[in-house]
C-alpha atoms as a PDB file:
ATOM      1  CA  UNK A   1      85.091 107.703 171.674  1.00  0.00           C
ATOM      2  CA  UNK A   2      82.406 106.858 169.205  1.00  0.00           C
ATOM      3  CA  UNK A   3      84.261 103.879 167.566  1.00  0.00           C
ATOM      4  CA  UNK A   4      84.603 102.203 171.114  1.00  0.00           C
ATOM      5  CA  UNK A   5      80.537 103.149 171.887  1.00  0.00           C
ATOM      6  CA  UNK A   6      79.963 101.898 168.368  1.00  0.00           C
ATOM      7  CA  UNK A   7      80.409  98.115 168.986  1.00  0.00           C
ATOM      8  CA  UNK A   8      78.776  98.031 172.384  1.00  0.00           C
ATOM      9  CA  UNK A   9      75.522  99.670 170.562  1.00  0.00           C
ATOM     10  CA  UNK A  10      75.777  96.570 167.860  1.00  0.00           C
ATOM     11  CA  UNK A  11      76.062  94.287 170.843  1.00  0.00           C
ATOM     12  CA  UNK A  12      73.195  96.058 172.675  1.00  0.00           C
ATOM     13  CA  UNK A  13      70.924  95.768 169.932  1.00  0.00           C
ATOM     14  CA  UNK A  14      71.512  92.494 168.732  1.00  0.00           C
ATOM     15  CA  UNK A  15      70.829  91.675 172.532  1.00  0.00           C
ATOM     16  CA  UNK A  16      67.624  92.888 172.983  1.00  0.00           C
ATOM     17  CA  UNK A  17      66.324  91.227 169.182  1.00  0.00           C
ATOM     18  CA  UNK A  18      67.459  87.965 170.307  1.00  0.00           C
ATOM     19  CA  UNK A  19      65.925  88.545 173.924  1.00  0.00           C
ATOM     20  CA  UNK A  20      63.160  88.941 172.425  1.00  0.00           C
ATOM     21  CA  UNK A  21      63.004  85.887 170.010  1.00  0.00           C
ATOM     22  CA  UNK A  22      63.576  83.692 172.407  1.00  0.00           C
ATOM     23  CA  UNK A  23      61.540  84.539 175.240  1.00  0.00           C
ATOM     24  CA  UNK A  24      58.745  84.255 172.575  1.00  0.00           C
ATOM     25  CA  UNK A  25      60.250  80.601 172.080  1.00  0.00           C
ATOM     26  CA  UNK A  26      60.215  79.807 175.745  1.00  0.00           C
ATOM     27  CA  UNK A  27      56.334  80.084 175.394  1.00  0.00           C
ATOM     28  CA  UNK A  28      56.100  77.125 172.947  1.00  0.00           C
ATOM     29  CA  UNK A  29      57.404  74.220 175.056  1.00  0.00           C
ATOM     30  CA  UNK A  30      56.305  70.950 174.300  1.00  0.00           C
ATOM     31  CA  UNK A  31      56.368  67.281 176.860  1.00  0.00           C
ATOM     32  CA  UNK A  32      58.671  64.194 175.053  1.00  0.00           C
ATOM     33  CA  UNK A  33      57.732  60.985 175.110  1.00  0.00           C
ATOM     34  CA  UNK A  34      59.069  58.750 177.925  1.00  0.00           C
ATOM     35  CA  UNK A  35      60.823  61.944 179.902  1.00  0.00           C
ATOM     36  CA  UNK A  36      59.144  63.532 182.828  1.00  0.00           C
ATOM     37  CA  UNK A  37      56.226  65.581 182.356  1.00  0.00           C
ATOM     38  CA  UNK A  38      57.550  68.511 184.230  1.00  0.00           C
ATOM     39  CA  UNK A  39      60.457  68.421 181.456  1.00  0.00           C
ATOM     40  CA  UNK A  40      59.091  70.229 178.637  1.00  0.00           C
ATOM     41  CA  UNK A  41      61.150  71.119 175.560  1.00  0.00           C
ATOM     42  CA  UNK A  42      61.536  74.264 173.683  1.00  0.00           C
ATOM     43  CA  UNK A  43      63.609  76.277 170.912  1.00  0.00           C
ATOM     44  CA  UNK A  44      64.318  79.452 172.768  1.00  0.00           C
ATOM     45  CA  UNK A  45      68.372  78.087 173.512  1.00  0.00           C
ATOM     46  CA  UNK A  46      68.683  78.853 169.323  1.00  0.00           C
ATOM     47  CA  UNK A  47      68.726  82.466 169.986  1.00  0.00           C
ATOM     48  CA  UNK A  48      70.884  82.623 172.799  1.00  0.00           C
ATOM     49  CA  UNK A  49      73.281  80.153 170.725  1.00  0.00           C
ATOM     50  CA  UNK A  50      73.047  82.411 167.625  1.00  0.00           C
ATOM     51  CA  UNK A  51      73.849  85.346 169.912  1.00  0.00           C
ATOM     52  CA  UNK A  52      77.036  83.901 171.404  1.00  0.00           C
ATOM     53  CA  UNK A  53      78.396  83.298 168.573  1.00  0.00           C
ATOM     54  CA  UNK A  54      77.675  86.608 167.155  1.00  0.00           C
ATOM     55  CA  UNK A  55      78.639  88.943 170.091  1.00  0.00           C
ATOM     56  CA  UNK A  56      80.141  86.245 172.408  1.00  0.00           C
ATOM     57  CA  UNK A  57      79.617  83.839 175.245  1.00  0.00           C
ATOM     58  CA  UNK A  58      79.172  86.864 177.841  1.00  0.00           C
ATOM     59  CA  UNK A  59      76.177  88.504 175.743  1.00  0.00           C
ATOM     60  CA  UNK A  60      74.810  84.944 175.493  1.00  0.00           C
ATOM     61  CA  UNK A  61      74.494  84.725 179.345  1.00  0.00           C
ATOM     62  CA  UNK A  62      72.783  88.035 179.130  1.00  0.00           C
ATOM     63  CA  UNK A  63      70.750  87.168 176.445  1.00  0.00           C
ATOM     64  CA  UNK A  64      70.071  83.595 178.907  1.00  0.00           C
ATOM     65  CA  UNK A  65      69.575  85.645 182.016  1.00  0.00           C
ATOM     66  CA  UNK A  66      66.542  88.404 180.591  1.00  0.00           C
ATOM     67  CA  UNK A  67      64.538  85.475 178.471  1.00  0.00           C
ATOM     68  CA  UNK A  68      64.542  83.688 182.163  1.00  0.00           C
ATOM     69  CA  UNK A  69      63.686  87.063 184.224  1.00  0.00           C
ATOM     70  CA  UNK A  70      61.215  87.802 181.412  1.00  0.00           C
ATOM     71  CA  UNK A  71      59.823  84.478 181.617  1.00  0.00           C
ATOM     72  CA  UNK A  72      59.984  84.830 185.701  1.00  0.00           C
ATOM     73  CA  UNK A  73      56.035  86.328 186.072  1.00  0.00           C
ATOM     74  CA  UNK A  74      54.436  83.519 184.237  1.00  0.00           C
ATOM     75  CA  UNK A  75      56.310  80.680 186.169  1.00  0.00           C
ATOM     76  CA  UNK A  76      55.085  77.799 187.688  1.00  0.00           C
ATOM     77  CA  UNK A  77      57.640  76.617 189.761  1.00  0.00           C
ATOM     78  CA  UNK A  78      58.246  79.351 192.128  1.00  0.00           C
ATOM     79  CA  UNK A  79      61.397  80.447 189.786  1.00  0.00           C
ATOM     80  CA  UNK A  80      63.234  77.076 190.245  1.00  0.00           C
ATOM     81  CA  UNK A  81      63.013  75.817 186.279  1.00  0.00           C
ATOM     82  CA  UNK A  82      63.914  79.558 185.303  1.00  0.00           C
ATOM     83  CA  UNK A  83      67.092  79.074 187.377  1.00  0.00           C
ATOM     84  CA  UNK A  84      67.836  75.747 186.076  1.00  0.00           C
ATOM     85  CA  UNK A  85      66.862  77.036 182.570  1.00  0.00           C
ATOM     86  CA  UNK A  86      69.272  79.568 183.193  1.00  0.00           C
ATOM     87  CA  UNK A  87      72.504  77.462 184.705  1.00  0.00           C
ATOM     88  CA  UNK A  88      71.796  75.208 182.272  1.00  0.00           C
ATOM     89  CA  UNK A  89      71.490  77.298 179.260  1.00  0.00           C
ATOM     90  CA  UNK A  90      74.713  78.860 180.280  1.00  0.00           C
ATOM     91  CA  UNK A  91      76.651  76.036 180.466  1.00  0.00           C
ATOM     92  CA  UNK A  92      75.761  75.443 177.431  1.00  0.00           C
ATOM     93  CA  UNK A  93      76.216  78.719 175.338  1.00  0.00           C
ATOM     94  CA  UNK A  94      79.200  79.241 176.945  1.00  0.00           C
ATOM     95  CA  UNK A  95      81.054  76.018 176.129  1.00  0.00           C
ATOM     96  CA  UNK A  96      80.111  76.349 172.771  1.00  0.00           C
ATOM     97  CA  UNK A  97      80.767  80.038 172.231  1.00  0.00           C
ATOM     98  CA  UNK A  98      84.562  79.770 173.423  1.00  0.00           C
ATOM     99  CA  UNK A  99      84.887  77.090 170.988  1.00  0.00           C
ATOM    100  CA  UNK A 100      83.153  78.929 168.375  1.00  0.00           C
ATOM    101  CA  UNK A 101      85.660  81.900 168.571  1.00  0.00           C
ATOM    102  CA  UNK A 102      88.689  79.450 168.038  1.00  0.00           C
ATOM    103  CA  UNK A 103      86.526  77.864 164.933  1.00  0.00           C
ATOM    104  CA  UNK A 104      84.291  80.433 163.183  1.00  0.00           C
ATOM    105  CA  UNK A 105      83.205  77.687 160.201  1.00  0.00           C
ATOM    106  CA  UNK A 106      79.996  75.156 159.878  1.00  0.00           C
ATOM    107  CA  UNK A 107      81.793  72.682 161.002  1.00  0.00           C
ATOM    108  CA  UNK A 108      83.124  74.819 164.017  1.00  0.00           C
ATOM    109  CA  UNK A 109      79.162  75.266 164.520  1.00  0.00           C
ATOM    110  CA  UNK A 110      78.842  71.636 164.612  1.00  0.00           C
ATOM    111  CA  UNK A 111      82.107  71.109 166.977  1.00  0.00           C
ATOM    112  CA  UNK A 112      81.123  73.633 169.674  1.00  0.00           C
ATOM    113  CA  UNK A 113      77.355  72.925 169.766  1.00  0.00           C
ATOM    114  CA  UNK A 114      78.266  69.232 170.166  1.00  0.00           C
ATOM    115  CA  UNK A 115      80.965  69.241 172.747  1.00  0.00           C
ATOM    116  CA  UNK A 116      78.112  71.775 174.560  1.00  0.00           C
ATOM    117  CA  UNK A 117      75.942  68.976 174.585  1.00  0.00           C
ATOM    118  CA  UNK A 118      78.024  66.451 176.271  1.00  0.00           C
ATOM    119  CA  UNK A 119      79.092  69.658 178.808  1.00  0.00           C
ATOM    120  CA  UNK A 120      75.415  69.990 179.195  1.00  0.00           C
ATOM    121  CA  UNK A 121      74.729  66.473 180.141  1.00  0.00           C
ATOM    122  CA  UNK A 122      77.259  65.899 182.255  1.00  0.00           C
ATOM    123  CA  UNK A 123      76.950  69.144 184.633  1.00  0.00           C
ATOM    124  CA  UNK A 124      73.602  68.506 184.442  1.00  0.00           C
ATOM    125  CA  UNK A 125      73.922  65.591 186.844  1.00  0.00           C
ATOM    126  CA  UNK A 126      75.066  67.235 189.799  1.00  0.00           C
ATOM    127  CA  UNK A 127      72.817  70.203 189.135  1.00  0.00           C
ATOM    128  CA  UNK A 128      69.222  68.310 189.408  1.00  0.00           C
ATOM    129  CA  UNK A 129      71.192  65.844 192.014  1.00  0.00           C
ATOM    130  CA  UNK A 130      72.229  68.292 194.546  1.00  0.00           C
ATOM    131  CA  UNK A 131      70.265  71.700 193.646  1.00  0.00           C
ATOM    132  CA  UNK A 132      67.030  71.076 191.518  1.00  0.00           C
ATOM    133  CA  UNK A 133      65.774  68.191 192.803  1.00  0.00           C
ATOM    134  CA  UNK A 134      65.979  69.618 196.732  1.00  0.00           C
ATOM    135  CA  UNK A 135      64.397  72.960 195.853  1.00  0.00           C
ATOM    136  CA  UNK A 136      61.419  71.963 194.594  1.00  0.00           C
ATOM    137  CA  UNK A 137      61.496  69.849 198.044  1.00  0.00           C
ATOM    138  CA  UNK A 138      62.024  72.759 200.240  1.00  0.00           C
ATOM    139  CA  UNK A 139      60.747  75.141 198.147  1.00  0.00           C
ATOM    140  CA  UNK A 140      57.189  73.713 196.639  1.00  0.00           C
ATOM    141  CA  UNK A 141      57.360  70.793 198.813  1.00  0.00           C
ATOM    142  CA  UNK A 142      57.186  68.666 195.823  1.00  0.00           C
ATOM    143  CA  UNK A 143      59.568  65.351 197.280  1.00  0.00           C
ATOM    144  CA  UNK A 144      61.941  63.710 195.529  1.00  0.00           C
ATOM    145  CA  UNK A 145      59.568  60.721 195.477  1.00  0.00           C
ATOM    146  CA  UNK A 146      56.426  62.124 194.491  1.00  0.00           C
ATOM    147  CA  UNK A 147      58.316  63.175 190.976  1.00  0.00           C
ATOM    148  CA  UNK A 148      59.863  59.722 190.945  1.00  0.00           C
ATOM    149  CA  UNK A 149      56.452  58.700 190.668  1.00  0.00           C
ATOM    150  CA  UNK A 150      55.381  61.001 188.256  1.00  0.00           C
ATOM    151  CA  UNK A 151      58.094  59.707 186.044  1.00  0.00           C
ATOM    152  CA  UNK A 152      57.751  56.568 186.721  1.00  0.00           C
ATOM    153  CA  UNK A 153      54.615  56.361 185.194  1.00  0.00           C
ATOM    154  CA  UNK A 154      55.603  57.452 182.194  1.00  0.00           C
ATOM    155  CA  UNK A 155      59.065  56.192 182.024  1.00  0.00           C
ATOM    156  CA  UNK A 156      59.415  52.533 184.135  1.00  0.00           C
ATOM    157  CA  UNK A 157      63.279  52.518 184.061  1.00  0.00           C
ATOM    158  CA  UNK A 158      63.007  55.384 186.434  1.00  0.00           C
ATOM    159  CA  UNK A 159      62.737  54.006 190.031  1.00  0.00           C
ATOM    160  CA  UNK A 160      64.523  55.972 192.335  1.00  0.00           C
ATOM    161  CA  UNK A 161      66.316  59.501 192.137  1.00  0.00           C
ATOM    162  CA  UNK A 162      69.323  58.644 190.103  1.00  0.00           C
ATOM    163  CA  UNK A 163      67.613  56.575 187.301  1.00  0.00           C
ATOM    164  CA  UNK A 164      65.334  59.830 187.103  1.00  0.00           C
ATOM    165  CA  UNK A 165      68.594  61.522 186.384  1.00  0.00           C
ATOM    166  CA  UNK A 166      70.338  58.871 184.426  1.00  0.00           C
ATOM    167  CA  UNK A 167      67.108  58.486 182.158  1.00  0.00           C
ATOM    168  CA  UNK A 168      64.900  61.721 182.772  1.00  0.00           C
ATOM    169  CA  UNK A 169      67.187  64.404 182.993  1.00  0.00           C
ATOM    170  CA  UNK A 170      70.111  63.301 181.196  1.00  0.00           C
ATOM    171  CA  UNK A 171      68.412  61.854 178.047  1.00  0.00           C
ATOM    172  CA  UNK A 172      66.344  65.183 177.823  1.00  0.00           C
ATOM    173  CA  UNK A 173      69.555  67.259 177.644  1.00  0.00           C
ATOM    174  CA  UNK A 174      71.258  65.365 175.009  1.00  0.00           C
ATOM    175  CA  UNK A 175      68.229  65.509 172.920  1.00  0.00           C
ATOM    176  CA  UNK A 176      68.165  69.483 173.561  1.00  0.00           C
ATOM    177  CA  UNK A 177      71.578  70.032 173.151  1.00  0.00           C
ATOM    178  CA  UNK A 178      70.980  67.457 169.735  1.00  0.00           C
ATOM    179  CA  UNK A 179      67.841  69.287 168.290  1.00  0.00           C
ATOM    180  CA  UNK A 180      70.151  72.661 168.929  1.00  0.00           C
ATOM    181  CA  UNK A 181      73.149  71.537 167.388  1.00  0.00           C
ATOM    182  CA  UNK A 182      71.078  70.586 164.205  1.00  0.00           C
ATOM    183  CA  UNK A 183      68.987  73.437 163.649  1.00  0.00           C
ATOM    184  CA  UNK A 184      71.704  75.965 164.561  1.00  0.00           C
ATOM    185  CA  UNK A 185      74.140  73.834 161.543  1.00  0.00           C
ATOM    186  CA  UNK A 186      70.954  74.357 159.444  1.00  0.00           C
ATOM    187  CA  UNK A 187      70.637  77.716 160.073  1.00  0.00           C
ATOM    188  CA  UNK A 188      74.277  78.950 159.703  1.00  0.00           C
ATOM    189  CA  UNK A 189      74.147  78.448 155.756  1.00  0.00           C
ATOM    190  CA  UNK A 190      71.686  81.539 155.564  1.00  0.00           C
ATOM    191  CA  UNK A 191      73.368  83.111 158.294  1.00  0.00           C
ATOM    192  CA  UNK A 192      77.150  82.919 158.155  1.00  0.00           C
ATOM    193  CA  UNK A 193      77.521  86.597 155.951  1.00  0.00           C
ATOM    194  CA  UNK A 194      75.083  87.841 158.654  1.00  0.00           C
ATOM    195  CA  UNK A 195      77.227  86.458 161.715  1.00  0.00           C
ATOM    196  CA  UNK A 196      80.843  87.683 160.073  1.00  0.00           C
ATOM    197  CA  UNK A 197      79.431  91.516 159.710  1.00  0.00           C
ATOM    198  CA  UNK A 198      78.028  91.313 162.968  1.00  0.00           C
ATOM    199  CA  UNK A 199      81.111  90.011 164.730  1.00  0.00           C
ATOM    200  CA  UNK A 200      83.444  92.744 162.948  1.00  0.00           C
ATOM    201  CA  UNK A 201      81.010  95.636 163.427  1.00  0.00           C
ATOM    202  CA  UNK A 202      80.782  94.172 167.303  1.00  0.00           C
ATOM    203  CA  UNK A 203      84.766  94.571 167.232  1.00  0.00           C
ATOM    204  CA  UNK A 204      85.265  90.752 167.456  1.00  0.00           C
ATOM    205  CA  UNK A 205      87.375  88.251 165.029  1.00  0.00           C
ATOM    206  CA  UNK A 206      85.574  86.644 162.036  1.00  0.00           C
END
């Protein structure tokens, strides 16, 4: 009984450190130049990343789902960018945790944080399309055409709803799912002993 209890604990744990790293990340978001200004960038998806590969793609959508609902008092958008944040961030730790547990190697880092970032783009279209984009409508009454405008002025290719998404939305996920992919390579030198004794003691391959 205590050697099946044992890895959950490690998994438990692990969960709640990471939780807490990168719902203190979520805080430092930064605007990029020539993407919307509602689109702001910041490092709390290395975390969650770090965490699915550790303990698995299932414990990263936990670990994506409590830095959101932590996040959740402080919003600004009635709770609509902590959903996308969420859908989007597990899209993305997902994709590149099931790869991750075929490849557990730097260059497996590399492989699954890169084919996450073309995942990421690419379902982010439909998302903002069809379910961001209307709920700030309906929900903040914030049209479709008042953020063309916004972006617009800081971006002139966008002009209409789908060149926001073609170069707003889509850009800024590539360059997240980029600036992720390097800094999680970076980091896996220091932290590939770390991730192996975490992953056995969590009952998982290494």
């Amino acid at each position: 009984m205590e050697s099946k209890r044992k890895p959950f604990l490690i998994k438990l744990a692990v969960t709640a450190v990471l939780t807490a790293m990168a719902t203190v990340l979520m805080y430092y978001e930064v605007p990029l130049p020539l993407m919307p200004p509602f689109l702001k960038f910041d490092f709390s998806e290395i975390p969650v990343v770090i965490g699915s590969f550790a303990i698995g793609p299932v414990w990263g959508v936990v670990i994506e789902l409590l830095k959101n609902l932590i996040h959740l008092p402080m919003t600004q958008t009635a709770g609509i960018g902590e959903m996308s944040n969420f859908i989007t961030g597990s899209i993305f730790v997902v994709t590149a945790g099931l790869i991750y547990n075929k490849f557990h190697s730097k260059p497996g880092v590399v492989l699954s944080t890169g084919v996450a970032t073309v995942v990421l783009a690419l379902a982010g279209i439909p998302l903002n399309a069809f379910v961001t984009l209307p709920l700030y409508a309906n929900v903040l009454g914030f049209s479709t055409e008042a953020i063309v405008g916004m972006s617009r002025a800081v971006n002139p290719l966008i002009t209409d709803k789908w060149s926001l998404i073609m170069w707003g939305f889509v850009p800024f996920n590539l360059f997240k799912g980029i600036i992720v992919t390097v800094l999680t390579f970076i980091l896996s030198f220091p932290l590939t002993r770390p991730l192996r004794a975490i992953r056995r003691k969590a009952g998982l391959k290494t």
